[in-house]
N, C-alpha and C. Protein backbone atom coordinates (compact mmCIF):
# COMPACT_ATOMS: atom_id res chain seq x y z
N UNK A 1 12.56 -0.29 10.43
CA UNK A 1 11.21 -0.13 9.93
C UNK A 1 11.26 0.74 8.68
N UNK A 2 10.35 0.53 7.69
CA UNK A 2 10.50 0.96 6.55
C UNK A 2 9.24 1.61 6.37
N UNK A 3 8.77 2.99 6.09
CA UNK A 3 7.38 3.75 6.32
C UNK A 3 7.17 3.20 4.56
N UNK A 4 5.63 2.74 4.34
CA UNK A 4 5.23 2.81 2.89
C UNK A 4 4.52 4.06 2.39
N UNK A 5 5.06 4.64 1.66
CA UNK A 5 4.56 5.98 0.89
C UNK A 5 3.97 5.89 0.05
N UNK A 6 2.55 6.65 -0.08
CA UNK A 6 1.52 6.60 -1.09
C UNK A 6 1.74 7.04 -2.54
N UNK A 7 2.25 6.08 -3.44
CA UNK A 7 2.83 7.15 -4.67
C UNK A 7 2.05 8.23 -4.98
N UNK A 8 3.12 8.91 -5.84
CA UNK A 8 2.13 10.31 -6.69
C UNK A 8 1.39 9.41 -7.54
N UNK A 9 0.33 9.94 -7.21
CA UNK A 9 -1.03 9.76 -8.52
C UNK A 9 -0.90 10.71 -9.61
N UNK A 10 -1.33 11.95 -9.45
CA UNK A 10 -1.70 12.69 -9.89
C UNK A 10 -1.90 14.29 -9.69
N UNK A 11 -1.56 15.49 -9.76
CA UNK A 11 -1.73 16.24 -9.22
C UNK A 11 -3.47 16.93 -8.93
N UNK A 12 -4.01 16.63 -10.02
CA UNK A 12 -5.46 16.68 -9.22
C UNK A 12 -5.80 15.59 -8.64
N UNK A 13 -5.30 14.42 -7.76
CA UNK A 13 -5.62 13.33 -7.18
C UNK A 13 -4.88 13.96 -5.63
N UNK A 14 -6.07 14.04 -4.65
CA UNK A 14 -5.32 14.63 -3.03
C UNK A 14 -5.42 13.35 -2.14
N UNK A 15 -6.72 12.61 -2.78
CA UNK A 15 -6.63 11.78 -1.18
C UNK A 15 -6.83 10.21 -2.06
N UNK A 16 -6.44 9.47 -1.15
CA UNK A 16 -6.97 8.13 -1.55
C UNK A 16 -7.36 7.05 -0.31
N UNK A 17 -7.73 6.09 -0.30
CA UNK A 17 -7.94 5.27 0.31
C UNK A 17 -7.63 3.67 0.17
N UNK A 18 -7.19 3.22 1.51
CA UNK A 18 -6.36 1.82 1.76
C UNK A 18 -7.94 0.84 1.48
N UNK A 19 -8.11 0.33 0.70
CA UNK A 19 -8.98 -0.93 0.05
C UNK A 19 -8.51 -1.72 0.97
N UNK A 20 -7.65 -2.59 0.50
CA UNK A 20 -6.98 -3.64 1.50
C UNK A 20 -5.95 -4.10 1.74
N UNK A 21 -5.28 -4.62 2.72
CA UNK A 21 -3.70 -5.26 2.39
C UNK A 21 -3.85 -6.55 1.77
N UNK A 22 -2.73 -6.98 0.83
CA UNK A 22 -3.26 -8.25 -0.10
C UNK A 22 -2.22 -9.16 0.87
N UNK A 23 -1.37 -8.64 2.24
CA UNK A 23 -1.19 -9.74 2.62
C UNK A 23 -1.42 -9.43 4.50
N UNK A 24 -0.75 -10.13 5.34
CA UNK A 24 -1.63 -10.36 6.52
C UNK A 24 -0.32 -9.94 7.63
N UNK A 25 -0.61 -9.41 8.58
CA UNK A 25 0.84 -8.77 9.36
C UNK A 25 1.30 -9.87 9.62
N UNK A 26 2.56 -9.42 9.81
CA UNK A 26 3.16 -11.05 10.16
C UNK A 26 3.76 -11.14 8.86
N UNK A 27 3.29 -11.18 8.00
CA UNK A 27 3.70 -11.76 6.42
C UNK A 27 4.98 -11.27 6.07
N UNK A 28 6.18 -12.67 5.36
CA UNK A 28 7.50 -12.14 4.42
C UNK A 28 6.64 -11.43 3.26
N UNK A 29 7.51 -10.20 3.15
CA UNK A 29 7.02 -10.10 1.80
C UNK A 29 8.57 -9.82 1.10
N UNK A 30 8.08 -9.59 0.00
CA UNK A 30 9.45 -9.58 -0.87
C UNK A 30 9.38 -8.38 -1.87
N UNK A 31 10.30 -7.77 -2.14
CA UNK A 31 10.32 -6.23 -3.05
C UNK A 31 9.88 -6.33 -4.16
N UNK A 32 9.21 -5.61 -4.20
CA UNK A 32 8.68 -5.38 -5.01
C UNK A 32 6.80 -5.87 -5.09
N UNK A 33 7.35 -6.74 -4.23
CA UNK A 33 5.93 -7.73 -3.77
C UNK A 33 4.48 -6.86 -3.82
N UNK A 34 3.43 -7.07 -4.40
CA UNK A 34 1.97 -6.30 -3.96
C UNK A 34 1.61 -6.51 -2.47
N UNK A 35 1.83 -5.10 -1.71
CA UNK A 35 1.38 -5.39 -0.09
C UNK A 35 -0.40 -4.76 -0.30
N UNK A 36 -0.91 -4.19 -0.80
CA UNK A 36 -2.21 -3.09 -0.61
C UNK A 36 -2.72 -2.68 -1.93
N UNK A 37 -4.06 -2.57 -2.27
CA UNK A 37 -4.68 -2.05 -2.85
C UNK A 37 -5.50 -0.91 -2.09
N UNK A 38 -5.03 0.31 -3.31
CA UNK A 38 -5.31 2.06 -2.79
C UNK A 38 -6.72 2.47 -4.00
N UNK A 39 -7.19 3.11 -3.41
CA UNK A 39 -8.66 3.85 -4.56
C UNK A 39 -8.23 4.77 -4.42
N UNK A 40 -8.21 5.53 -5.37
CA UNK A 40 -8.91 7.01 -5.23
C UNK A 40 -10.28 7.72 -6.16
N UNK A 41 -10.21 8.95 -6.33
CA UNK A 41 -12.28 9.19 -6.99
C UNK A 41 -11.84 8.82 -8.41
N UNK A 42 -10.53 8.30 -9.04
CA UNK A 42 -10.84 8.05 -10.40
C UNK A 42 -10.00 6.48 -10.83
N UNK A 43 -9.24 6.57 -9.68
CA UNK A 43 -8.71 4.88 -9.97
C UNK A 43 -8.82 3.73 -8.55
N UNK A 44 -7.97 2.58 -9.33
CA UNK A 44 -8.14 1.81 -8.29
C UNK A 44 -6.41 1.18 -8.55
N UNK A 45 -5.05 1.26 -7.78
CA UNK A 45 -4.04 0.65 -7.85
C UNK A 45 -3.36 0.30 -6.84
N UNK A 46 -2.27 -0.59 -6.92
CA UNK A 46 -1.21 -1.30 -5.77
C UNK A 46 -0.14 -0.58 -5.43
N UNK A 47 0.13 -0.91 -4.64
CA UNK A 47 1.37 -0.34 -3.52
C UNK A 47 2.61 -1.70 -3.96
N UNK A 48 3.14 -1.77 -3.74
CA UNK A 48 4.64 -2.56 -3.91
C UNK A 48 5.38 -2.20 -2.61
N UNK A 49 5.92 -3.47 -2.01
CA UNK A 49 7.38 -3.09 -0.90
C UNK A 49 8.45 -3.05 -1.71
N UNK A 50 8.91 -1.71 -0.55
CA UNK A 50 10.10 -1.11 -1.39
C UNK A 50 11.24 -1.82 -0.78
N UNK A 51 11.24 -2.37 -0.06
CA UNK A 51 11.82 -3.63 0.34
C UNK A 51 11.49 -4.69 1.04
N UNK A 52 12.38 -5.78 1.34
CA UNK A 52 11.73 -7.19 2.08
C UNK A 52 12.03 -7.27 2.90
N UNK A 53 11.04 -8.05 3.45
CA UNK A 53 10.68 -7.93 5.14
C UNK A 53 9.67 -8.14 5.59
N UNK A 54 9.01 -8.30 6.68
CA UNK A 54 7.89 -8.28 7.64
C UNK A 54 6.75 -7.56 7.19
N UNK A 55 5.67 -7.56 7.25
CA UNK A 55 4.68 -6.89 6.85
C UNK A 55 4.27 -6.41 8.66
N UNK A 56 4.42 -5.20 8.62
CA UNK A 56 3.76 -4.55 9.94
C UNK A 56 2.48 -3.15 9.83
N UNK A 57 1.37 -3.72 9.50
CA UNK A 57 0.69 -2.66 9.18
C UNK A 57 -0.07 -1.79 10.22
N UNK A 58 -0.33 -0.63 9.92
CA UNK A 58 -0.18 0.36 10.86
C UNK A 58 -1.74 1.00 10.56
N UNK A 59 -2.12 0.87 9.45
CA UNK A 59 -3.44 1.85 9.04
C UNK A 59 -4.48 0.75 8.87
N UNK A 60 -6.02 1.00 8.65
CA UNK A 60 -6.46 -0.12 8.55
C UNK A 60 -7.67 0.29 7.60
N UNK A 61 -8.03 -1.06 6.89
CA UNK A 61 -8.60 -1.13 5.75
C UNK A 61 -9.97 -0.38 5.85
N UNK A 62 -10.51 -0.19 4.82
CA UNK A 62 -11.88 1.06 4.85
C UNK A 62 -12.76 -0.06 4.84
């Protein structure tokens, strides 16, 4: 299992929030692949797998 880590934003950026996964558990994904779109109070960006494999998501969309 591979944990996905919320990149650094920003140092005045503390929290953000999971928008959505752009794919569905169960799903190959592939590295680098877009798994999630993240908000936070001044942006809106993607997550990437840091490797390939299974999509097993654990948190759930707002």
């Amino acid at each position: 299992m591979i944990d996905i880590k919320v990149p650094t934003i920003g140092e005045s950026i503390s929290e953000v929030t999971l928008l959505k996964w752009t794919k569905k558990e169960g799903d190959w994904v592939e590295r680098d692949e877009v798994i999630a779109e993240l908000e936070s109070e001044k942006a809106t960006f993607e997550v990437n797998a840091e490797k390939a494999g299974i999509l097993k998501p654990l948190a759930k969309e707002k």
